[in-house]
Protein backbone atom coordinates (compact mmCIF):
# COMPACT_ATOMS: atom_id res chain seq x y z
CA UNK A 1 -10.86 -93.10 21.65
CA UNK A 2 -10.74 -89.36 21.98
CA UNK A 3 -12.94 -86.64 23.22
CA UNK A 4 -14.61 -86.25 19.61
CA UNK A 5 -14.08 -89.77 18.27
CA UNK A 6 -16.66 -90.65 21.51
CA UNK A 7 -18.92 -87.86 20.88
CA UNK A 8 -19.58 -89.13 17.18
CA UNK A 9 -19.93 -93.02 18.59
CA UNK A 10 -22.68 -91.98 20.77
CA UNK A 11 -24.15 -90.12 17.80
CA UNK A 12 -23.96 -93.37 15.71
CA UNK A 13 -25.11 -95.55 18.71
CA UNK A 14 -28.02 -93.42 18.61
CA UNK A 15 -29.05 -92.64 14.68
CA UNK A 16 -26.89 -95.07 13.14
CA UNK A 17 -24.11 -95.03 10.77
CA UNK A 18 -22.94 -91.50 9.51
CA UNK A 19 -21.94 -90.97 5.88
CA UNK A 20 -18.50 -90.27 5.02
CA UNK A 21 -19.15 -86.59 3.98
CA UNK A 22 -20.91 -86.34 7.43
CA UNK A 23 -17.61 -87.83 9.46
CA UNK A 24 -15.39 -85.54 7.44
CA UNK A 25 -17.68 -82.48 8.32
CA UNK A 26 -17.33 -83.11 12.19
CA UNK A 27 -14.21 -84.04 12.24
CA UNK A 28 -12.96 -81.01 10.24
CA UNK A 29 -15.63 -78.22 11.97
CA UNK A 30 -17.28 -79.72 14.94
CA UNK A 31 -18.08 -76.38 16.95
CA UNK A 32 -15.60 -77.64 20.10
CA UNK A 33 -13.07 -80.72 19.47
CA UNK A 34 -13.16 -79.81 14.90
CA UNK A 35 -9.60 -80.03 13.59
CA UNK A 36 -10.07 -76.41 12.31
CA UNK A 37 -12.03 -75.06 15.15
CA UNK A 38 -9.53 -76.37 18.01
CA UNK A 39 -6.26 -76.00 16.99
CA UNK A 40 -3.97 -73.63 14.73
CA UNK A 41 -2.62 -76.65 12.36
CA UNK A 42 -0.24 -74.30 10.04
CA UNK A 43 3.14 -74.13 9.37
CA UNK A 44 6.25 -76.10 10.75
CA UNK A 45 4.96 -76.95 14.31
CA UNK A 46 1.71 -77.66 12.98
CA UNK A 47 0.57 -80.20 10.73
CA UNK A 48 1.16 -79.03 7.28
CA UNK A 49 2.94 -75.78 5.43
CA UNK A 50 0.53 -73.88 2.91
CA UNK A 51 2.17 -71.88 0.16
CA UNK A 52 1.92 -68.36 2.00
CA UNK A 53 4.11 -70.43 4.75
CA UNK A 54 6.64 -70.87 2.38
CA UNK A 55 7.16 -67.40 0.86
CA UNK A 56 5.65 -63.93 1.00
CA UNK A 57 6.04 -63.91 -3.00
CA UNK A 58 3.01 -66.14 -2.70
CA UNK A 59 0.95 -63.73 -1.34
CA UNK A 60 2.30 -60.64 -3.05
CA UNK A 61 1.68 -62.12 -6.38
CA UNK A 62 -2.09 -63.18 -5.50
CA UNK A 63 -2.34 -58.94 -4.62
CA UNK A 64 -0.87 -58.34 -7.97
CA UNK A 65 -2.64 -60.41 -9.72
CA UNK A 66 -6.54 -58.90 -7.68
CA UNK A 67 -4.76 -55.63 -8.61
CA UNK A 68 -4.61 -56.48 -12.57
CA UNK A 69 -8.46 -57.73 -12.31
CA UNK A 70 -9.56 -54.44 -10.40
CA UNK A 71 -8.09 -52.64 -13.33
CA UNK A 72 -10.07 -54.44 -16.10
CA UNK A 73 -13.01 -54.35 -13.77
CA UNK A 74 -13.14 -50.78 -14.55
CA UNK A 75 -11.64 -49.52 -11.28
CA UNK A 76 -15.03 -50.03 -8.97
CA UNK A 77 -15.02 -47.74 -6.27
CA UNK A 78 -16.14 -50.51 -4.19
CA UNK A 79 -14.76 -53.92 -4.15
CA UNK A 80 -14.28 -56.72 -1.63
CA UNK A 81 -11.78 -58.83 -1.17
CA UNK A 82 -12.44 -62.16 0.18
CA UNK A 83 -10.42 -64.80 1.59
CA UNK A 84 -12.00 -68.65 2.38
CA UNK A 85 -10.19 -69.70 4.92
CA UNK A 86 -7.75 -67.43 5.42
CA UNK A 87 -5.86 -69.55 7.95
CA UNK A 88 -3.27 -67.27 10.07
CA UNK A 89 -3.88 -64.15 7.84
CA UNK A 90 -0.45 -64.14 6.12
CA UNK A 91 -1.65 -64.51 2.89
CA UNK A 92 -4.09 -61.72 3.47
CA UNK A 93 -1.19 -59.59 4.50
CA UNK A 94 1.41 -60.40 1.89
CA UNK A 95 -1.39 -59.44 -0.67
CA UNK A 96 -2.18 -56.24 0.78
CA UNK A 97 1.39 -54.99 1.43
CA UNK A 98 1.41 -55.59 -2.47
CA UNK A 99 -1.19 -53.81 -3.25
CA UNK A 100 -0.53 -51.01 -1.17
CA UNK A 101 2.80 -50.63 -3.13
CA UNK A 102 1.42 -50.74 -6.46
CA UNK A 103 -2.10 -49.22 -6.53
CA UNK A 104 -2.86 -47.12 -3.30
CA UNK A 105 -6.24 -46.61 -5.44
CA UNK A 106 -7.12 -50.33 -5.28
CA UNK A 107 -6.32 -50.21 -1.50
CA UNK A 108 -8.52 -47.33 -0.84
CA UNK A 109 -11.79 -48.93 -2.58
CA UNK A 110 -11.28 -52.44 -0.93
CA UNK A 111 -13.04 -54.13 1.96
CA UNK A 112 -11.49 -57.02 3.49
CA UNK A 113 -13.63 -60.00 4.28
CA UNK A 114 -13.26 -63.13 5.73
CA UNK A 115 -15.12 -66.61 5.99
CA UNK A 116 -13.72 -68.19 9.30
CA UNK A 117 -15.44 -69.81 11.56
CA UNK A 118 -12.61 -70.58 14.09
CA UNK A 119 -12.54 -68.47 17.13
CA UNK A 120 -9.08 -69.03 17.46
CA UNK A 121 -7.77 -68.64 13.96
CA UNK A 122 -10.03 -65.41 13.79
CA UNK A 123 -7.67 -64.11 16.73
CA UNK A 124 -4.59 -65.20 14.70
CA UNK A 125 -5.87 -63.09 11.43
CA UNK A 126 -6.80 -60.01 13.55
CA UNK A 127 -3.17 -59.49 15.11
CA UNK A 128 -1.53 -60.38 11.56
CA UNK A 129 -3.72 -57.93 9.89
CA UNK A 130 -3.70 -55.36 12.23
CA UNK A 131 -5.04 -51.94 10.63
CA UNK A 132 -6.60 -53.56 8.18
CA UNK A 133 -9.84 -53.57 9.16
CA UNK A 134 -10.77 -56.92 8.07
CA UNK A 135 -14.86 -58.33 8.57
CA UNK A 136 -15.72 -62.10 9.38
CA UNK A 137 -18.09 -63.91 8.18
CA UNK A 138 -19.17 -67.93 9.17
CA UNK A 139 -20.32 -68.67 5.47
CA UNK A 140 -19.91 -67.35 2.11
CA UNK A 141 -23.29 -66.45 2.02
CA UNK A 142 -23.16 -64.05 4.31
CA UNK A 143 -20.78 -61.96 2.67
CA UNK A 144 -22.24 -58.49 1.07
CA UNK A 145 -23.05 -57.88 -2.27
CA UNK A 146 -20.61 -55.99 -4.26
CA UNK A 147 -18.12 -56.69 -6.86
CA UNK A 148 -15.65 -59.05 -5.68
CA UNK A 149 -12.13 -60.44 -6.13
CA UNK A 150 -12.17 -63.91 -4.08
CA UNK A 151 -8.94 -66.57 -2.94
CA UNK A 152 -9.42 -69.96 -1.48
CA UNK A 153 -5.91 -71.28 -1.33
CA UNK A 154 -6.35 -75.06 0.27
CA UNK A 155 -9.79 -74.32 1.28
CA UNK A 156 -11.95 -76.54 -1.25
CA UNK A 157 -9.92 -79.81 -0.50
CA UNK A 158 -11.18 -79.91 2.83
CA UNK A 159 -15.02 -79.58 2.17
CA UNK A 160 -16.65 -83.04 2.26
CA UNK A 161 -16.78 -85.73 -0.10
CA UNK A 162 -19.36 -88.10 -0.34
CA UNK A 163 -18.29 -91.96 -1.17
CA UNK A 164 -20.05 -94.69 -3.21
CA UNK A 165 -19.65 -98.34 -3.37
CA UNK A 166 -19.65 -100.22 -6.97
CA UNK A 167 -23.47 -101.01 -6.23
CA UNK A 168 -24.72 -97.64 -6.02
CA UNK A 169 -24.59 -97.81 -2.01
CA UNK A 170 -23.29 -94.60 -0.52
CA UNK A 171 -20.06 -95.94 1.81
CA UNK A 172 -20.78 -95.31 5.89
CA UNK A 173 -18.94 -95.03 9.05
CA UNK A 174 -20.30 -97.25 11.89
CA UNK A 175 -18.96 -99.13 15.01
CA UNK A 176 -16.42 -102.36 15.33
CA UNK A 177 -17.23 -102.70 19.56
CA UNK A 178 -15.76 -98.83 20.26
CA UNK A 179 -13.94 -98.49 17.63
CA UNK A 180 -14.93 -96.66 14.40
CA UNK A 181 -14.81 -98.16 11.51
CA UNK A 182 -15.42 -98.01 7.53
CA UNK A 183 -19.12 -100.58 7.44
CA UNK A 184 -17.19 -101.86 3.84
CA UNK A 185 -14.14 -102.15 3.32
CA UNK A 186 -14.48 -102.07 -0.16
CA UNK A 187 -11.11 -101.81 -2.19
CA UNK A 188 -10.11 -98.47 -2.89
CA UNK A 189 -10.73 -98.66 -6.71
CA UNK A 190 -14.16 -99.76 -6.45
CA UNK A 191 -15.05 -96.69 -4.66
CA UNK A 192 -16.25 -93.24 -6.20
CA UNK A 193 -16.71 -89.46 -5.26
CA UNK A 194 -17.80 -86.54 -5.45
CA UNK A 195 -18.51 -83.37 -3.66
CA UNK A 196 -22.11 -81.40 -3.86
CA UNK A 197 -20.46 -78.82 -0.88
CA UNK A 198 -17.82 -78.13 -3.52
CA UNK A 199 -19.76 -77.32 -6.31
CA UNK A 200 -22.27 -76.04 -4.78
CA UNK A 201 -20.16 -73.35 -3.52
CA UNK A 202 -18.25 -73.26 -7.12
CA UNK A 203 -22.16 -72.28 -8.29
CA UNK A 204 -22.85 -69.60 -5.69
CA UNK A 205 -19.50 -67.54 -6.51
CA UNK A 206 -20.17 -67.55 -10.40
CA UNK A 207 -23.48 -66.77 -9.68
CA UNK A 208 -21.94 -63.39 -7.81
CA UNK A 209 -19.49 -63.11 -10.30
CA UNK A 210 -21.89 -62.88 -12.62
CA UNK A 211 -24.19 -60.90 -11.19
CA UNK A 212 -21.53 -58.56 -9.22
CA UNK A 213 -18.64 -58.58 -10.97
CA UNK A 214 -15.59 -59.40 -10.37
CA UNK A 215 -13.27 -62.74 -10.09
CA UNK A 216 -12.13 -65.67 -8.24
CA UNK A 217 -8.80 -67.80 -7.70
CA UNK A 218 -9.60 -71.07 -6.14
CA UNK A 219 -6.20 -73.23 -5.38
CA UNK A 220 -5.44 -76.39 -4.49
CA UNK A 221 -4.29 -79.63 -4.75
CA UNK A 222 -6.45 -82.08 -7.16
CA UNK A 223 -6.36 -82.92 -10.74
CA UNK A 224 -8.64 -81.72 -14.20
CA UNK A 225 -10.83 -84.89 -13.60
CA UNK A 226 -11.17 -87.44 -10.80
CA UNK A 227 -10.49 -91.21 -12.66
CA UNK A 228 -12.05 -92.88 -9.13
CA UNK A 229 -10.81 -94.21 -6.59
CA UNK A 230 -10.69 -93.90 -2.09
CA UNK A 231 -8.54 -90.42 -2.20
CA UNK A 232 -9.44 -89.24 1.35
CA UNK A 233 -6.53 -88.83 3.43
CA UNK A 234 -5.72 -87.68 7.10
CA UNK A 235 -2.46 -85.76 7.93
CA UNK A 236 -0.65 -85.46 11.47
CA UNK A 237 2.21 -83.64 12.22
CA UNK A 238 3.22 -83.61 8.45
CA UNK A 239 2.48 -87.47 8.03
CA UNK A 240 -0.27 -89.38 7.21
CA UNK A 241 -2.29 -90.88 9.48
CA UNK A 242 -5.79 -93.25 9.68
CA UNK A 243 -8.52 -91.56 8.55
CA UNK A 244 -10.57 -92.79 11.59
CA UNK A 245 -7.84 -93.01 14.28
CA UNK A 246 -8.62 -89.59 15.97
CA UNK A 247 -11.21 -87.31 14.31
CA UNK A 248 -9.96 -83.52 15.09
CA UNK A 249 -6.55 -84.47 15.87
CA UNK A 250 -5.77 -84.53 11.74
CA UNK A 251 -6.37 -82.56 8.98
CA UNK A 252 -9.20 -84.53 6.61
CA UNK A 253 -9.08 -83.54 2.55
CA UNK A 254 -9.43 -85.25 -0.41
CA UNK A 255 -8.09 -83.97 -3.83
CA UNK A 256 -10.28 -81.45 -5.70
CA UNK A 257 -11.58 -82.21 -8.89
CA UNK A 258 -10.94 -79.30 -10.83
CA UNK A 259 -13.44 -80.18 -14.09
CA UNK A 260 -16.34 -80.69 -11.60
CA UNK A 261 -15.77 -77.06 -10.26
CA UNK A 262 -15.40 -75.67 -13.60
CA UNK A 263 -18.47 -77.61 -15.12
CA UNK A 264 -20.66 -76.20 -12.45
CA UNK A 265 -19.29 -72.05 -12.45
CA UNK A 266 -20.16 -72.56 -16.44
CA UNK A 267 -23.77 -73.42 -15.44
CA UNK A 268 -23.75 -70.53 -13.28
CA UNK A 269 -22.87 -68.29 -16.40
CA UNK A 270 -19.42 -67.51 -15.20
CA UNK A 271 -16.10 -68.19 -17.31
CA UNK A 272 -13.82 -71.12 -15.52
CA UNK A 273 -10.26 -70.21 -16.76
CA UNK A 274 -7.68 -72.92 -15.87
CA UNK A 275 -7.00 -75.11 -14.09
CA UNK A 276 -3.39 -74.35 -14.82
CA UNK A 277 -0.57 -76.04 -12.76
CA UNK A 278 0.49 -73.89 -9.62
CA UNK A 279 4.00 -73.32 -11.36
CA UNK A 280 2.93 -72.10 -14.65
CA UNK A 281 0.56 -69.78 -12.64
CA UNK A 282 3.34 -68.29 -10.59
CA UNK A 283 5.72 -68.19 -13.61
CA UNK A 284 3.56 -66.18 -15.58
CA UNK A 285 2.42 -63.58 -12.46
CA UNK A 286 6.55 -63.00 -12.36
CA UNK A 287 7.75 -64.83 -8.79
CA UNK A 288 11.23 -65.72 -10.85
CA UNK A 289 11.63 -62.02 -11.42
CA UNK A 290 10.60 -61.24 -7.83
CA UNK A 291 12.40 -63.38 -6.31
CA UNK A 292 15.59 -62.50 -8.27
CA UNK A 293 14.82 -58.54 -7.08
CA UNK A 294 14.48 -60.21 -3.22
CA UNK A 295 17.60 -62.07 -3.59
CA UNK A 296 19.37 -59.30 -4.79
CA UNK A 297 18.53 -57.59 -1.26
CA UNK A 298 19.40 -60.30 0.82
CA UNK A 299 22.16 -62.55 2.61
CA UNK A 300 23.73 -65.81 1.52
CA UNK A 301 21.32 -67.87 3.91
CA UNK A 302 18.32 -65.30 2.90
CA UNK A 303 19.47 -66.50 -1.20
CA UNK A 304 19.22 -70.28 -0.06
CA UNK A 305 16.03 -69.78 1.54
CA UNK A 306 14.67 -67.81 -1.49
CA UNK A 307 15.90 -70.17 -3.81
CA UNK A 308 14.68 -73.21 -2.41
CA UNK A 309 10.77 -71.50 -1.65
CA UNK A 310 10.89 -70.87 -5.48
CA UNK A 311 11.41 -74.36 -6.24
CA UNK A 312 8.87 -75.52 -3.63
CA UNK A 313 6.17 -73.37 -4.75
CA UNK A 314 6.70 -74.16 -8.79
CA UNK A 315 8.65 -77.21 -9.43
CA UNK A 316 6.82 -79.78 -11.14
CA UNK A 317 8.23 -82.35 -8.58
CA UNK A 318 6.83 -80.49 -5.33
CA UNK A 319 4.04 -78.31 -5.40
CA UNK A 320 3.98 -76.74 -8.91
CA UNK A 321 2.23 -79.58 -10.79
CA UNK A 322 -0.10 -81.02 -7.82
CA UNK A 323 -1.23 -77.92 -6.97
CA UNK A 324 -3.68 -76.00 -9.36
CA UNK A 325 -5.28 -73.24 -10.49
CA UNK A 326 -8.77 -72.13 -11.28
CA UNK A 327 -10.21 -69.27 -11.94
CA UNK A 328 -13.87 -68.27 -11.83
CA UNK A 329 -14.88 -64.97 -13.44
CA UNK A 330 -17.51 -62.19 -14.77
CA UNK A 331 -17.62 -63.65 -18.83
CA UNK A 332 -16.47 -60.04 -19.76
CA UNK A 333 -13.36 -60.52 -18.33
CA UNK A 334 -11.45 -62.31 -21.22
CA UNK A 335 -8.06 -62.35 -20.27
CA UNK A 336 -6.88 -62.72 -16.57
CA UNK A 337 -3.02 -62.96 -15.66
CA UNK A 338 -1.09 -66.42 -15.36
CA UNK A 339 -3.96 -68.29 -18.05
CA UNK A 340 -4.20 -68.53 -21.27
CA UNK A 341 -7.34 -66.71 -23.17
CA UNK A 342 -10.44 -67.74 -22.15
């Protein structure tokens, strides 16, 4: 058993069994041995490849498409620009290079802020976004008050998710001798979800949306509705792996449901546009344009490689249909780029 994997036997050993939401939460953020807070798990030598990996048309498009909003916000003097999770900053960066290019205005009036609570992945932002003057922040919470334009690309799918058994019981991690282990290992169809973290947080941006102004892009892979079902998964070195093998050494998510997050920003008072499949979304913001205009610029090998991110970030068959999109938005916004009227 590993360094973290002992820590949270002794804890069980000592208050008994934890909840699954409560495993995924130390295994994902424990302050020392957390996946996230330990390690920098992104791209080819890490454990999985995010969609600002892939292609800086990602990124550019997402700064487009905060630069569209900031026009139909009325041009605020004053906005912020938030990332959740920002990982290694390069989505932060491809964004702002965009934006730079297309509305030195918007640049000029935006803050940069960030909710990271790795140490080491702060580092990482800070020399990718170098000049930019970025602030961190441990929570959304503390972020100021001001109209806002907010991404979480892959961020939501890793907040926990609570389990249930078919008799109501909420599904626990104890102890087989030293090893950890689920207490029932009920089949995976009898078991449901959900997520208070996630919609919780869904409720708190609306309600600055709302209040502040402003929009949100929240991205990710999931589905409209969750049918039921065990969907928590662990990935390693781009496989998957145990969930309970070595807490900290993988990446812990679970699909988001999409119609949960939506339901609770239109409680808040906010508009929920989407979610729209990650391909449409991209379509419509222009990446087969921009990536033509790249290609045009570039080598044989450079065309492959642009070619073949553009299918991997919009194909129905890779990421275009698994990953969505949902936007969460001031009501008087009634038409935001890459949905359909709201």
């Amino acid at each position: 058993m590993n360094r973290l994997g002992q820590i949270i036997a002794r804890r069980i050993r000592a208050r008994g069994p934890l909840t699954v939401a409560e495993f995924m939460a130390l295994a994902n953020t424990h302050p020392r041995h957390g996946y996230y807070t330990s390690r920098a798990p992104f791209g080819a030598a890490g454990d999985f490849i995010t969609a600002p990996d892939i292609s800086q048309m990602f990124g550019e498009l997402i700064g487009l498409w905060c630069a569209s909003v900031w026009e139909q916000m009325g041009q605020p003097r004053r906005v912020l620009l938030v990332e959740l999770g920002p990982g290694r900053g390069t989505l932060a960066s491809d964004a702002l290079r965009a934006i730079r290019q297309v509305s030195p205005a918007f640049r000029q009036a935006l803050e940069l802020h960030l909710v990271e609570t790795s140490r080491r992945l702060r580092a990482e932002q800070a020399a990718a976004l170098a000049g930019e003057n970025p602030a961190w922040h441990d929570a959304f919470a503390h972020v100021p008050r001001a109209p806002l334009l907010l991404i979480a690309n892959e961020f939501f799918d890793a907040l926990p998710v609570r389990q249930f058994l078919p008799d109501g019981r909420e599904r626990r991690v104890g102890l087989d001798g030293d090893a950890l282990r689920f207490l029932d290992e009920a089949s995976a169809p009898g078991v449901s979800e959900d997520s208070p973290e996630r919609q919780a947080l869904a409720t708190a941006i609306a309600e600055r949306v709302v209040a502040e102004g402003g929009a949100s892009l929240l991205i990710d892979y999931g589905a409209e509705r969750h049918d039921g079902g065990d969907t928590l998964q662990a990935v390693r070195r781009h496989r998957y792996a145990p969930v309970l093998e070595s807490p900290g050494e993988a990446d812990l998510s679970a699909p988001v449901d999409f119609g949960a997050l939506a339901k609770a920003a239109r409680q808040a008072g906010a508009a929920a546009h989407g979610p729209v499949g990650q391909g449409v979304f991209l379509r419509l913001l222009g990446i087969e344009a921009r990536a033509a205009l790249l290609a045009a610029k570039a080598s044989a090998e450079q065309r492959a490689q642009i070619s073949s991110a553009l299918r991997r970030l919009t194909e129905p068959d890779a990421m275009g249909a698994l990953f969505k999109v949902l936007a969460i938005a001031d009501p008087r916004l009634k038409l935001l780029d890459g949905f359909a009227p709201c």
